[in-house]
Each structure stands twice: as C-alpha cells, then as structure tokens.
PDB file of N, CA and C in Angstrom:
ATOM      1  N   UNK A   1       0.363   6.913  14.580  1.00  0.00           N
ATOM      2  CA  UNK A   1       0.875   5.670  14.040  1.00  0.00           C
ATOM      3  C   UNK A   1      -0.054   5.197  12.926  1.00  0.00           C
ATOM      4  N   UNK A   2       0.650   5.006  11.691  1.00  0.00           N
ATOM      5  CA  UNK A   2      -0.127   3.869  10.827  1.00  0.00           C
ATOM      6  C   UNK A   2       0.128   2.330  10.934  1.00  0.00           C
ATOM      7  N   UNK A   3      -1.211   1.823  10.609  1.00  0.00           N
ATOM      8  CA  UNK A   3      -0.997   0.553  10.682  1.00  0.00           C
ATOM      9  C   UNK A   3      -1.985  -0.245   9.433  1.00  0.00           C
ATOM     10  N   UNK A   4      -0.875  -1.280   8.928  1.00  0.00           N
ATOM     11  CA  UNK A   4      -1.746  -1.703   7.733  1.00  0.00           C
ATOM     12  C   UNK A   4      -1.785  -3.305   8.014  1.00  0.00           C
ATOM     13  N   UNK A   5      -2.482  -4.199   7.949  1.00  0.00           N
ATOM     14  CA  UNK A   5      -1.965  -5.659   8.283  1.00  0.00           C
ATOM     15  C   UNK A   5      -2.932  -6.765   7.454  1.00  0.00           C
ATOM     16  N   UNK A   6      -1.658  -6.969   6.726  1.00  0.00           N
ATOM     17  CA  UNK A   6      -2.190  -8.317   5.677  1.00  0.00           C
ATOM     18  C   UNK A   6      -3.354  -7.279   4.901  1.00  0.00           C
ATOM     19  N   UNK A   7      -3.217  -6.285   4.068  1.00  0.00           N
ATOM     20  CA  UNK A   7      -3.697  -5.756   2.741  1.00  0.00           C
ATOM     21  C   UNK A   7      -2.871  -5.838   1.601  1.00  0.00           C
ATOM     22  N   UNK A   8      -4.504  -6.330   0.546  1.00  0.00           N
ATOM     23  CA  UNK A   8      -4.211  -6.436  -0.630  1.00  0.00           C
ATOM     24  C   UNK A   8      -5.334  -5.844  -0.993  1.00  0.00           C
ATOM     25  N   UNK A   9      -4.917  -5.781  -2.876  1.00  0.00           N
ATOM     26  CA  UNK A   9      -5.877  -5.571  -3.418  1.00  0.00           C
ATOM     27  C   UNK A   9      -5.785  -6.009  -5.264  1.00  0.00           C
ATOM     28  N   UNK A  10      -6.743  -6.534  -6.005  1.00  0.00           N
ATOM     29  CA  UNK A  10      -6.830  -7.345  -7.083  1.00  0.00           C
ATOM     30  C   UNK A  10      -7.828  -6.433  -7.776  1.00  0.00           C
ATOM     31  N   UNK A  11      -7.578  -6.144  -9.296  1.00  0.00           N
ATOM     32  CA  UNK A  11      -8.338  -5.815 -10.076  1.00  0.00           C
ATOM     33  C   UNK A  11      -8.562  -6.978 -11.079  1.00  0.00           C
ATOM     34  N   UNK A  12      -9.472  -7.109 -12.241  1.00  0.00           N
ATOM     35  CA  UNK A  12      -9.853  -8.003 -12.856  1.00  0.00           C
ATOM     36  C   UNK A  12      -8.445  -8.258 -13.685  1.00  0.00           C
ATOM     37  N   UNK A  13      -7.470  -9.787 -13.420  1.00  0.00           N
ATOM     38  CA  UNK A  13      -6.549 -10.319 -13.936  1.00  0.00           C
ATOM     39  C   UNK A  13      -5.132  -9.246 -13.719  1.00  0.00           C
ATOM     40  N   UNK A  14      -5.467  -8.383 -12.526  1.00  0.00           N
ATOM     41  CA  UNK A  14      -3.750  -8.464 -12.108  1.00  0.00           C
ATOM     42  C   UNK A  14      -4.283  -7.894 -10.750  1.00  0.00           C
ATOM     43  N   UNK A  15      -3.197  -8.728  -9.664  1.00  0.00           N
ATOM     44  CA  UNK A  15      -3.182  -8.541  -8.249  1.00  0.00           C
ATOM     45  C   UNK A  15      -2.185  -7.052  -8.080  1.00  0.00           C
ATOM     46  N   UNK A  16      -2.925  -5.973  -7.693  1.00  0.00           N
ATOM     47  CA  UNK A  16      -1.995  -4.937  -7.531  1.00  0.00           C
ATOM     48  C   UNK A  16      -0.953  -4.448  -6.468  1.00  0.00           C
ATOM     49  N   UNK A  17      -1.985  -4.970  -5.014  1.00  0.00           N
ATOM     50  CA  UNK A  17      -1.051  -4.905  -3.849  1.00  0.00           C
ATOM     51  C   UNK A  17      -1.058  -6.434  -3.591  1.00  0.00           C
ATOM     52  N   UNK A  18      -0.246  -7.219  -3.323  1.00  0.00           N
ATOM     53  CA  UNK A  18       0.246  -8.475  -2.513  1.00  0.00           C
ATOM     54  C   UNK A  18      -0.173  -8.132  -1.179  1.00  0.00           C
ATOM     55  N   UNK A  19      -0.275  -9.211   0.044  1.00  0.00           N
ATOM     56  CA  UNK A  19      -0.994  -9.457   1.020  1.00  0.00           C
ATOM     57  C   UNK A  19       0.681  -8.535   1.867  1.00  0.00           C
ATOM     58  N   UNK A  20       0.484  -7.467   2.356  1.00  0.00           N
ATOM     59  CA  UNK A  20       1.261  -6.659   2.943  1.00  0.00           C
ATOM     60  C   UNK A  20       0.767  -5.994   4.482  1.00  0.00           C
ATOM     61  N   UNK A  21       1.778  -6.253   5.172  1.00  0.00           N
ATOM     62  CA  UNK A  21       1.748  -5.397   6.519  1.00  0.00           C
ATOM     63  C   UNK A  21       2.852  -4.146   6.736  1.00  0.00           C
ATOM     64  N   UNK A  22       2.107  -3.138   7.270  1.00  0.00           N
ATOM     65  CA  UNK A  22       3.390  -2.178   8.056  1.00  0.00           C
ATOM     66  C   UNK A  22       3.150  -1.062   9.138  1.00  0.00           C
ATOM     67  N   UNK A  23       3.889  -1.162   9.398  1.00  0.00           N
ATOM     68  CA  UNK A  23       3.708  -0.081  10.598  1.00  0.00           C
ATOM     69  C   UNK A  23       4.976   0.879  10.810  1.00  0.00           C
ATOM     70  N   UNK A  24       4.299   2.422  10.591  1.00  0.00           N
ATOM     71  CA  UNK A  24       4.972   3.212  11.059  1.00  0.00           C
ATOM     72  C   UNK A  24       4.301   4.211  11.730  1.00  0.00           C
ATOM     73  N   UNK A  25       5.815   4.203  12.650  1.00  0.00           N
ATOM     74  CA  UNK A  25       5.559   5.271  13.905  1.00  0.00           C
ATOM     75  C   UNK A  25       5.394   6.617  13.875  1.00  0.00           C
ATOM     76  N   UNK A  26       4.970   7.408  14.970  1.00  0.00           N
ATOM     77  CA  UNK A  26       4.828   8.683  14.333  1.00  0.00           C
ATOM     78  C   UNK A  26       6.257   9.933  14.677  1.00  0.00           C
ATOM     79  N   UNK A  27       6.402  10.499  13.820  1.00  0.00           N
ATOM     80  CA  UNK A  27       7.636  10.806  13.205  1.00  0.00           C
ATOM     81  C   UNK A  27       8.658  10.007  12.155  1.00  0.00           C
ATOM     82  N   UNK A  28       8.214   9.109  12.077  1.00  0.00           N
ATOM     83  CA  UNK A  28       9.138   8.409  11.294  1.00  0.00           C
ATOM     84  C   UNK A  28       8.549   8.939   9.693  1.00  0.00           C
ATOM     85  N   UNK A  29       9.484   8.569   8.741  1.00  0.00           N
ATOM     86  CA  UNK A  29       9.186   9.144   7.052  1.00  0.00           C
ATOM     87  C   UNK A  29      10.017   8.097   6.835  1.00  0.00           C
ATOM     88  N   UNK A  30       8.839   7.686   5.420  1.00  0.00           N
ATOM     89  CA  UNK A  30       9.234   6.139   4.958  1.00  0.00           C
ATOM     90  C   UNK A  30       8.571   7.299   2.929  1.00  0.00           C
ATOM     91  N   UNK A  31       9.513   6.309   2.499  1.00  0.00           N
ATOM     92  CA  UNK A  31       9.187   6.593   1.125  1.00  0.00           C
ATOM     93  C   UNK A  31       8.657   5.442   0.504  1.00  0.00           C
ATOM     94  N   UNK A  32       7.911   5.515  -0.907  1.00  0.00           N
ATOM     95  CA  UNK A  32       7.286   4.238  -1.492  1.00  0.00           C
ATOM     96  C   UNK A  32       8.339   4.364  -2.681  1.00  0.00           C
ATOM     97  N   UNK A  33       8.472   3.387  -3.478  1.00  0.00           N
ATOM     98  CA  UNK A  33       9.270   3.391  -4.802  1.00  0.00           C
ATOM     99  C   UNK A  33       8.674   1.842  -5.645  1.00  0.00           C
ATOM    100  N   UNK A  34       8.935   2.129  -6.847  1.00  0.00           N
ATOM    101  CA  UNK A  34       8.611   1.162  -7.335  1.00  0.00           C
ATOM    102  C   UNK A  34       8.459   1.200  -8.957  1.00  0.00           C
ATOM    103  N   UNK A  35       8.531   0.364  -9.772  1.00  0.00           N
ATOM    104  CA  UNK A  35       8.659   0.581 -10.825  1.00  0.00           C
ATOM    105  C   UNK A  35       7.154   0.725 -11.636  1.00  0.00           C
ATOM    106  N   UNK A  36       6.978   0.960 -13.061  1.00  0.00           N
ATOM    107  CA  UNK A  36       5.634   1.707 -13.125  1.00  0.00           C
ATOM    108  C   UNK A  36       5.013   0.640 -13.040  1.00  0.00           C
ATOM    109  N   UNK A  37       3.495   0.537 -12.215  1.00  0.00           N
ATOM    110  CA  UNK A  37       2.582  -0.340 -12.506  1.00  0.00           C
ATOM    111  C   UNK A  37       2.765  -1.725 -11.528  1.00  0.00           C
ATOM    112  N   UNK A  38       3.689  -0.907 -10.355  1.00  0.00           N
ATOM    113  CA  UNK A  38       3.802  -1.845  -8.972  1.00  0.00           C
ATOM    114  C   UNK A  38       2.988  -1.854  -7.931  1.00  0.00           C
ATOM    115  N   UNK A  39       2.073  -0.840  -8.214  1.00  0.00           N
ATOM    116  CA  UNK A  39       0.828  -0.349  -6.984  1.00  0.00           C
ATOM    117  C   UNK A  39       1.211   0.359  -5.978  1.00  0.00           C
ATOM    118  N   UNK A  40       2.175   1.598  -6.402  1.00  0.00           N
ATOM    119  CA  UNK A  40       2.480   2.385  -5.861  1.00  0.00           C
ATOM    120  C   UNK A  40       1.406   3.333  -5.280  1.00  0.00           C
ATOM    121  N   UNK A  41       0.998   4.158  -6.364  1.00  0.00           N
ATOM    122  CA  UNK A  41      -0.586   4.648  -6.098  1.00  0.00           C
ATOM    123  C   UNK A  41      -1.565   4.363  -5.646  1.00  0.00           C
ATOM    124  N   UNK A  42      -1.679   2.772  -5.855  1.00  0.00           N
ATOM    125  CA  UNK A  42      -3.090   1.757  -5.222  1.00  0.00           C
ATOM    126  C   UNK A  42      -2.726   1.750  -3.743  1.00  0.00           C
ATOM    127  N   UNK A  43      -1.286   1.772  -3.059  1.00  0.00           N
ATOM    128  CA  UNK A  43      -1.486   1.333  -2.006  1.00  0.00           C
ATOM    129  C   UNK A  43      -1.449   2.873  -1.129  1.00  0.00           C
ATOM    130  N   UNK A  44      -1.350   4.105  -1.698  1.00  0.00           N
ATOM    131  CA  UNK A  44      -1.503   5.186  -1.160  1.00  0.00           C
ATOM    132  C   UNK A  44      -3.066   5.343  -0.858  1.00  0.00           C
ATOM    133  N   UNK A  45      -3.597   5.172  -2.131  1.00  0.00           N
ATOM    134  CA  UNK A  45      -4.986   5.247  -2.018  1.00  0.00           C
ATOM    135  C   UNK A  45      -5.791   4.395  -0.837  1.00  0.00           C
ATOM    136  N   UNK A  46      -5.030   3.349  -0.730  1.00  0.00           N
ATOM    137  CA  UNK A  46      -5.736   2.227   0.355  1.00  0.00           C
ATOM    138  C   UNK A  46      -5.575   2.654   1.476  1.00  0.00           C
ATOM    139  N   UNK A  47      -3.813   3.243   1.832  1.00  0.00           N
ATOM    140  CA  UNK A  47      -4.177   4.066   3.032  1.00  0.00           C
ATOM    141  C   UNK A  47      -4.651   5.612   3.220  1.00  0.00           C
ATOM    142  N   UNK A  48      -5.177   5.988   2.165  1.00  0.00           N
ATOM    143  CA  UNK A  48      -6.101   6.945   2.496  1.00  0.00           C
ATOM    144  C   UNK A  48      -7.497   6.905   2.148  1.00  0.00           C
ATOM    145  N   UNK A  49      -7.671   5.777   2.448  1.00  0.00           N
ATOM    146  CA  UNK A  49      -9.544   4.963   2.239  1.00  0.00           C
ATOM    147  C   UNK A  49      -9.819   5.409   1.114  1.00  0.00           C
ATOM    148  N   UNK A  50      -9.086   5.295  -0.074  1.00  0.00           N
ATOM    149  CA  UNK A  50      -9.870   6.047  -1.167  1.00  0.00           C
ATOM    150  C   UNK A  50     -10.291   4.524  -1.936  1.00  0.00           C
ATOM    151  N   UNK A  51      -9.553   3.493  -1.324  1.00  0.00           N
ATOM    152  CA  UNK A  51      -9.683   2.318  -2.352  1.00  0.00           C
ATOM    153  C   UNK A  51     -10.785   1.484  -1.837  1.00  0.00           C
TER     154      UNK A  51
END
C-alpha cells in the first residue's frame, strides 16, 4: 500500500504540489495526468523520496 497524506511541495514563487492525500491499495493501478507544468513529475519524485 501507498500512502501519501497532506503533501506538498513549493519552489521559489510557484507551489508545485497542493496539500494532497492518497492512498492506494496494493494491486490497484492509478495513472497521473496533467497538463505541462502541473507537478506531475514532482509528485512522482516525492513518492519516490527523490524530492
């Protein structure tokens, strides 16, 4: 199971992730989408401690 609760994250003058929770179970497949420069990438990185 992942679990994320109330993460964000802010670079100097733009907030990239908004204060976000989620949880998924294991087996489940969830996709991200988003338009460019929505923190698509930032929030992959966050859940893979890279951020």
């Amino acid at each position: 199971m992942i679990e994320l609760i109330e993460i964000e994250k802010a670079f100097p003058n733009i907030q990239a992730v908004y204060p976000l929770s989620l949880t998924i179970q294991k087996g489940e497949i969830h996709g991200i989408v988003g338009t460019s420069g929505a923190g698509k990438s930032t929030l992959i990185r966050m859940m893979n401690l890279l951020e």
